[in-house]
C-alpha atoms as a PDB file:
ATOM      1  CA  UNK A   1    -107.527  45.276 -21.625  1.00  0.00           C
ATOM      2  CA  UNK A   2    -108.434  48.300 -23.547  1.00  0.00           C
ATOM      3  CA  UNK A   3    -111.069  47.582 -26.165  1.00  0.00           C
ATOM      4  CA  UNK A   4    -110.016  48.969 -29.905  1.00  0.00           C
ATOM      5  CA  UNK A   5    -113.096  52.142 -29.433  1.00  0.00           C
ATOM      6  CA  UNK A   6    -110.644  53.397 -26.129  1.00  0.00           C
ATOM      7  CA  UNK A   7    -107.721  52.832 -27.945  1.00  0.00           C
ATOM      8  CA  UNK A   8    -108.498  54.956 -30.402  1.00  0.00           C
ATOM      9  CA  UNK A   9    -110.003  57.517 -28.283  1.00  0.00           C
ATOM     10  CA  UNK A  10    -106.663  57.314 -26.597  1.00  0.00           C
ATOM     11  CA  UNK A  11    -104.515  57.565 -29.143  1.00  0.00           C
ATOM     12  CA  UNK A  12    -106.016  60.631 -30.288  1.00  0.00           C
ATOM     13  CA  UNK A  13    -105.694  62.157 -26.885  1.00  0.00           C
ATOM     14  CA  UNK A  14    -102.280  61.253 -26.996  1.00  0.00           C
ATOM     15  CA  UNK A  15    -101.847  63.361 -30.384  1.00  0.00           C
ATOM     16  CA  UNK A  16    -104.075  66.005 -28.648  1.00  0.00           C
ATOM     17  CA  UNK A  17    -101.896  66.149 -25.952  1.00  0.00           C
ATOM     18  CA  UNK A  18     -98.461  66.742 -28.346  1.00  0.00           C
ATOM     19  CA  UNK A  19     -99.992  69.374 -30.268  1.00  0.00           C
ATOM     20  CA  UNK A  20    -100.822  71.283 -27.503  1.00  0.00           C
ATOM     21  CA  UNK A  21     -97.236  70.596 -26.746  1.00  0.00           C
ATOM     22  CA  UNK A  22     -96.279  71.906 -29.427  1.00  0.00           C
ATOM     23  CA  UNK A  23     -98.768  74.850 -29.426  1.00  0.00           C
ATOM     24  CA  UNK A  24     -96.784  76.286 -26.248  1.00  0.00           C
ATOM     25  CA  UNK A  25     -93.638  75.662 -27.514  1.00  0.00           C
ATOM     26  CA  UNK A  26     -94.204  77.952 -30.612  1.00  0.00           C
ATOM     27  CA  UNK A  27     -95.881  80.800 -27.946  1.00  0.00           C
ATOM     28  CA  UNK A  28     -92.673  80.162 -26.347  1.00  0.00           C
ATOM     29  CA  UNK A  29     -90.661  80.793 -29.508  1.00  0.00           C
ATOM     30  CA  UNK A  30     -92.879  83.867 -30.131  1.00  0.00           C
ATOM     31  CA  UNK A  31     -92.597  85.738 -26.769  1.00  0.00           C
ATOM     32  CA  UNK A  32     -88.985  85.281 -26.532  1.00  0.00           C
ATOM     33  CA  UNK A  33     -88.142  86.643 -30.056  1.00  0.00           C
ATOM     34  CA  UNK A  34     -90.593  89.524 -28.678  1.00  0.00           C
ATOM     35  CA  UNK A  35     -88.519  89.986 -25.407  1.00  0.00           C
ATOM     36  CA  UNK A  36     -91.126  88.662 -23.066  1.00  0.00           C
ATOM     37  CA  UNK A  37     -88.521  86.232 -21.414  1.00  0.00           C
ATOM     38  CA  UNK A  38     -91.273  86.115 -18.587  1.00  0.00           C
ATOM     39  CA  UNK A  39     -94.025  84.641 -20.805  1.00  0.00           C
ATOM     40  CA  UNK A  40     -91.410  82.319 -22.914  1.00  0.00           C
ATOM     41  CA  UNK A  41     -90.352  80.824 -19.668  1.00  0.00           C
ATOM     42  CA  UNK A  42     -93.927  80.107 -19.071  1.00  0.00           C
ATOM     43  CA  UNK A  43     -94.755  78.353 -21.963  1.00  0.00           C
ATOM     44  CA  UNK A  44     -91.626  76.520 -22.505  1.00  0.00           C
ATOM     45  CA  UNK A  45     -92.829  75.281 -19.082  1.00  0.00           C
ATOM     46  CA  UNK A  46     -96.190  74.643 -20.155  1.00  0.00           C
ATOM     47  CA  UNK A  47     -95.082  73.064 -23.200  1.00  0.00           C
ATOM     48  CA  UNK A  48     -92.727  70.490 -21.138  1.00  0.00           C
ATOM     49  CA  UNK A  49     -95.877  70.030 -18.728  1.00  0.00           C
ATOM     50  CA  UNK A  50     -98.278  69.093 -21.662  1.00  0.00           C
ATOM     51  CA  UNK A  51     -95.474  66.120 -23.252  1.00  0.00           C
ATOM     52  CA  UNK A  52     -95.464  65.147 -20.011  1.00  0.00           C
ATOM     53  CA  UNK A  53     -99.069  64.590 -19.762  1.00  0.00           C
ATOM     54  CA  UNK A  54     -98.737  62.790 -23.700  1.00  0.00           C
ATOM     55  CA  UNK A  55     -96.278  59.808 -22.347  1.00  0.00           C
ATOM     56  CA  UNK A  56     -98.936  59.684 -19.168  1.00  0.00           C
ATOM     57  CA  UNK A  57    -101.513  58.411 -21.768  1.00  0.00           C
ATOM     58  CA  UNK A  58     -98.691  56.528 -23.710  1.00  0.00           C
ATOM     59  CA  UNK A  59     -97.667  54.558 -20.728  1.00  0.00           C
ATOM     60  CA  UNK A  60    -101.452  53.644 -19.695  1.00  0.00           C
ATOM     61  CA  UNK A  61    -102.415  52.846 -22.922  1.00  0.00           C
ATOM     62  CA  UNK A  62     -99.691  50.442 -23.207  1.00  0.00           C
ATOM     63  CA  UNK A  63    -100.056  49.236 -19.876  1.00  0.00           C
ATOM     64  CA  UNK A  64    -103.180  48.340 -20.360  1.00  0.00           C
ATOM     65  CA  UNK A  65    -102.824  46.098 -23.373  1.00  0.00           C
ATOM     66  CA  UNK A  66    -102.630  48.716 -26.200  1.00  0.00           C
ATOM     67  CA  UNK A  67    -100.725  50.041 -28.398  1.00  0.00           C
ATOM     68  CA  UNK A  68     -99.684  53.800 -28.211  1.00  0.00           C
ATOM     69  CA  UNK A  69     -99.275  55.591 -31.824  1.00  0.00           C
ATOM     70  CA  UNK A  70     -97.598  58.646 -32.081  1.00  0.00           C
ATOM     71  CA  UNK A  71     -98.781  60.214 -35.553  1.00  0.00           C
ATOM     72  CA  UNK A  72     -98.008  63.025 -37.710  1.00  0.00           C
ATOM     73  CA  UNK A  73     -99.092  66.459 -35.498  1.00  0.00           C
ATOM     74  CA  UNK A  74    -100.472  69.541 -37.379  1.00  0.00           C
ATOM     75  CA  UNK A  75     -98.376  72.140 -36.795  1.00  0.00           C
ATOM     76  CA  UNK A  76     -99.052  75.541 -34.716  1.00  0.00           C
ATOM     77  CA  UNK A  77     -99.755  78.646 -35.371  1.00  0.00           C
ATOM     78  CA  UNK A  78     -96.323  80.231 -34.925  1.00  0.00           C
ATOM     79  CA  UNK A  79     -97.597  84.183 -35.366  1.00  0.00           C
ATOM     80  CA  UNK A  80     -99.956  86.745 -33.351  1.00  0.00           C
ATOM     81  CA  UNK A  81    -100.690  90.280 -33.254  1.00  0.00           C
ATOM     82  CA  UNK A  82     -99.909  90.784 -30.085  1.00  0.00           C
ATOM     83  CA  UNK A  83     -99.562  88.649 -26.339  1.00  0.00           C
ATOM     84  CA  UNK A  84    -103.663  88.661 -25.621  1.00  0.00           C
ATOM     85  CA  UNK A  85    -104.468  87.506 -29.193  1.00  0.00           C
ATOM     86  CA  UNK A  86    -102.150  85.005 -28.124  1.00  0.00           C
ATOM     87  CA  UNK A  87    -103.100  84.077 -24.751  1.00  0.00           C
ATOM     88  CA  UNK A  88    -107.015  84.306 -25.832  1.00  0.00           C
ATOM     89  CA  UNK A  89    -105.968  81.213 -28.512  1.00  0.00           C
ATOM     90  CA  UNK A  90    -104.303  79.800 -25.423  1.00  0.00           C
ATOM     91  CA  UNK A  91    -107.449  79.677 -24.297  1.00  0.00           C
ATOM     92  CA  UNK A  92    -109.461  78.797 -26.346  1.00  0.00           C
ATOM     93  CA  UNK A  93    -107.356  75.583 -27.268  1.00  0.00           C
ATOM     94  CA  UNK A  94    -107.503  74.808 -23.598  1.00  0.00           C
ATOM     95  CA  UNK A  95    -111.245  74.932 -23.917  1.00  0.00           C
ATOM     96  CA  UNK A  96    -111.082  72.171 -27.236  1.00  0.00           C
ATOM     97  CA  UNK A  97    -108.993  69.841 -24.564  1.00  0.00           C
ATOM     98  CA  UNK A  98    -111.501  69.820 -21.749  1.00  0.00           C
ATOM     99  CA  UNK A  99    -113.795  68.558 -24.270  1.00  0.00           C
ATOM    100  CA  UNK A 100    -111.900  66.246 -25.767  1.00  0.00           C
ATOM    101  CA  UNK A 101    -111.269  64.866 -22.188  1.00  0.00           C
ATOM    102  CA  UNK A 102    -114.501  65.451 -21.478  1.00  0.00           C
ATOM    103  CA  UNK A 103    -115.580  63.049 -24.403  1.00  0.00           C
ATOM    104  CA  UNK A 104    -113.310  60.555 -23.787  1.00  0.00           C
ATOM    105  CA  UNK A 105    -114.517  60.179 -20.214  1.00  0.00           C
ATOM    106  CA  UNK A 106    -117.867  59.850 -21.193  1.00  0.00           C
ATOM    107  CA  UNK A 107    -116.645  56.675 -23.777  1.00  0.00           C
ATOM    108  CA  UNK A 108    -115.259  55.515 -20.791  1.00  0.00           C
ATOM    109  CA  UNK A 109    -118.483  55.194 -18.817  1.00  0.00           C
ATOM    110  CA  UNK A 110    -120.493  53.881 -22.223  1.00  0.00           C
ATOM    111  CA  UNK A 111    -118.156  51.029 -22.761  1.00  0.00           C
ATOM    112  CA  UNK A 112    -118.090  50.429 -18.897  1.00  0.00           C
ATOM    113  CA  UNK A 113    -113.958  50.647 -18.467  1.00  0.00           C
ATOM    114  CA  UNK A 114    -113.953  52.037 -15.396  1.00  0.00           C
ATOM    115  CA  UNK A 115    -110.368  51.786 -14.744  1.00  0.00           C
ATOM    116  CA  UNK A 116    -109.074  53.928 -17.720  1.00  0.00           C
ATOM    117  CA  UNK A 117    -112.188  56.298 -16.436  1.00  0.00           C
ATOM    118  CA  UNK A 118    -110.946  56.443 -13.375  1.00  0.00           C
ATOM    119  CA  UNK A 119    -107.776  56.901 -14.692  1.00  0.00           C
ATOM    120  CA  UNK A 120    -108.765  60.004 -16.876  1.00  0.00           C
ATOM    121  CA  UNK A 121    -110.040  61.838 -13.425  1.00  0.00           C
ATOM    122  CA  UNK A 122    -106.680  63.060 -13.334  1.00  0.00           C
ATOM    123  CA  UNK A 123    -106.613  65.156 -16.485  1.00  0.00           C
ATOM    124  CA  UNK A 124    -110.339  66.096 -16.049  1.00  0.00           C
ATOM    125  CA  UNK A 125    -109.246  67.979 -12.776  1.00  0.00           C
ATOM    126  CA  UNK A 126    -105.487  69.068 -14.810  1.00  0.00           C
ATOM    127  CA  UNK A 127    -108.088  70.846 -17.206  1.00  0.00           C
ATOM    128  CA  UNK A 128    -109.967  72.588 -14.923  1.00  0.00           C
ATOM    129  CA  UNK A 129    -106.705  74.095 -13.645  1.00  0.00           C
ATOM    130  CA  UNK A 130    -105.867  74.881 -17.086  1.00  0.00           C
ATOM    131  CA  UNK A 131    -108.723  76.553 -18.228  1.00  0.00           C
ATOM    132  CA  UNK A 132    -108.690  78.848 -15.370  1.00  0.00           C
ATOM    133  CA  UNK A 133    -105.044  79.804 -15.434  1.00  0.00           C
ATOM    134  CA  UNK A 134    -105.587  80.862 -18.691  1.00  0.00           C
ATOM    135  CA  UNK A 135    -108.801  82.953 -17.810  1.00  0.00           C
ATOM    136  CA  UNK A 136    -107.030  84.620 -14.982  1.00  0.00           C
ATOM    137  CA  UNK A 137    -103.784  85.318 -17.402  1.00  0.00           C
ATOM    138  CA  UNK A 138    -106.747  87.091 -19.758  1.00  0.00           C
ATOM    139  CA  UNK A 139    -108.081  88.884 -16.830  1.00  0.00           C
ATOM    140  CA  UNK A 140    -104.797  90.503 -15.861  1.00  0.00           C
ATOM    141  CA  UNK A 141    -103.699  91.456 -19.349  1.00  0.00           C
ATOM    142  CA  UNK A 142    -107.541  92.467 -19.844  1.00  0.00           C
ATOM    143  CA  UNK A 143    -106.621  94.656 -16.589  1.00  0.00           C
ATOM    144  CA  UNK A 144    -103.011  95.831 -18.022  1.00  0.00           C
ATOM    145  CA  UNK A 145    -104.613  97.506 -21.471  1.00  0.00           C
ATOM    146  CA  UNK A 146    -102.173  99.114 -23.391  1.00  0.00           C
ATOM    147  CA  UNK A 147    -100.124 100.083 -20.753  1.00  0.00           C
ATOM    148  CA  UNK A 148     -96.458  98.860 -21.146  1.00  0.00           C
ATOM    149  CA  UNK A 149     -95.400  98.708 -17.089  1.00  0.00           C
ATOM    150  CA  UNK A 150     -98.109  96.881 -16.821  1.00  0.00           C
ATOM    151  CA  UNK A 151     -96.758  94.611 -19.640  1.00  0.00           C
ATOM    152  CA  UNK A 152     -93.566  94.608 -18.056  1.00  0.00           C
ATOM    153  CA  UNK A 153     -94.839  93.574 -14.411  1.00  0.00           C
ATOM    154  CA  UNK A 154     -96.620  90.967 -15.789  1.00  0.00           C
ATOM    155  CA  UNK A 155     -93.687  89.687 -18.287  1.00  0.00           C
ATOM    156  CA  UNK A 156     -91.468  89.603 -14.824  1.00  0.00           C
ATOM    157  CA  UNK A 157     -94.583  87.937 -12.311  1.00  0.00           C
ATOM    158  CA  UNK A 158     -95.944  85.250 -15.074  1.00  0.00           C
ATOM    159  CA  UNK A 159     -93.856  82.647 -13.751  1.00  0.00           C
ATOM    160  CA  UNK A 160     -95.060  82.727 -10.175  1.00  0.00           C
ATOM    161  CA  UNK A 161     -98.857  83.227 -10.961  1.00  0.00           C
ATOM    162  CA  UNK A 162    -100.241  80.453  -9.693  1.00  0.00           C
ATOM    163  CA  UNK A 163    -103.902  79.539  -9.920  1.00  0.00           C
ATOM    164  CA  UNK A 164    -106.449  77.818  -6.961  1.00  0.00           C
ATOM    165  CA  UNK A 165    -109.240  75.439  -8.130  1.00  0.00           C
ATOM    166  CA  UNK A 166    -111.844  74.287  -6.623  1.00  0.00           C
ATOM    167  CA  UNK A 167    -110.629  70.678  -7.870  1.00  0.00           C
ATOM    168  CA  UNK A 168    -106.949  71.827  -5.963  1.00  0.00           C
ATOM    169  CA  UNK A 169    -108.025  73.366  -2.818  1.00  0.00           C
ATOM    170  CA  UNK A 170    -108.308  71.808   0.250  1.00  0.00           C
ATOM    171  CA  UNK A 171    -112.007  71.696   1.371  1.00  0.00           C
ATOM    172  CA  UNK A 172    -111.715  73.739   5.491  1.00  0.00           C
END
């Protein structure tokens, strides 16, 4: 059983977890209306992979003798000056979710529920991939400039960039 200060906790998670949702999707929206099917592929698949991780923590919160509320989500920022303005709030949202998961773990180990804790060592790890896929999308764009191939190259290779962690690699 969940007691009512996790359920909360996860409930907001859960709301967390469709904003960000929604964050990608309207980056998706963005980047295709700017011709960057590349980058609109991406975060349509980013957005998919972040409801995903939403009815993860609906299914575990109910499982565990909760109740899972979906609420009212503030809606995203649907404009940017350019890609790296957006990609840097990519980041920086990414950021705000590791310490939301972050804080919720910690709850976890006050309260002494080590099963959801356990439970949230999946997402804790899922962040760290995160934030550093986003921090080596700002490096290459940091490395492309102004220069439009380079824009290009990346709008075409964004949907095979795939990032190692030291949370995902196998130890040798």
């Amino acid at each position: 059983m969940l007691s009512k200060n996790i359920e909360k906790a996860l409930n907001n998670q859960i709301k967390i977890e469709a904003e960000s949702s929604q964050i990608y999707l309207a980056m998706a929206c963005w980047a295709e209306v700017k011709g960057l099917e590349g980058v609109a592929g991406f975060m349509y698949d980013q957005s998919n992979e972040e409801r995903d991780h939403m009815l993860k923590l609906i299914k575990f919160v109910n499982e565990r003798g909760g109740h899972a509320q979906i609420s009212e989500l503030a809606a995203p920022n649907v404009t940017f000056t350019s890609f790296k303005e957006m990609f840097e709030k990519l980041f920086e949202h990414e950021v705000f979710v590791s310490n939301s998961i972050n804080e919720l773990v910690h709850i976890t180990l006050q309260e002494k529920d080590y099963a959801t804790h356990n439970f949230l060592q999946w997402y804790v790890s899922e962040q760290i991939e995160e934030e550093a896929m986003a921090r080596t999308i700002l490096d290459k764009i940091n490395l492309i400039g102004d220069d439009k191939g380079g824009l290009y190259l990346f709008d075409r290779d964004i949907q095979q960039l795939t990032v190692s962690t030291a949370s995902t690699e196998d130890p040798q």
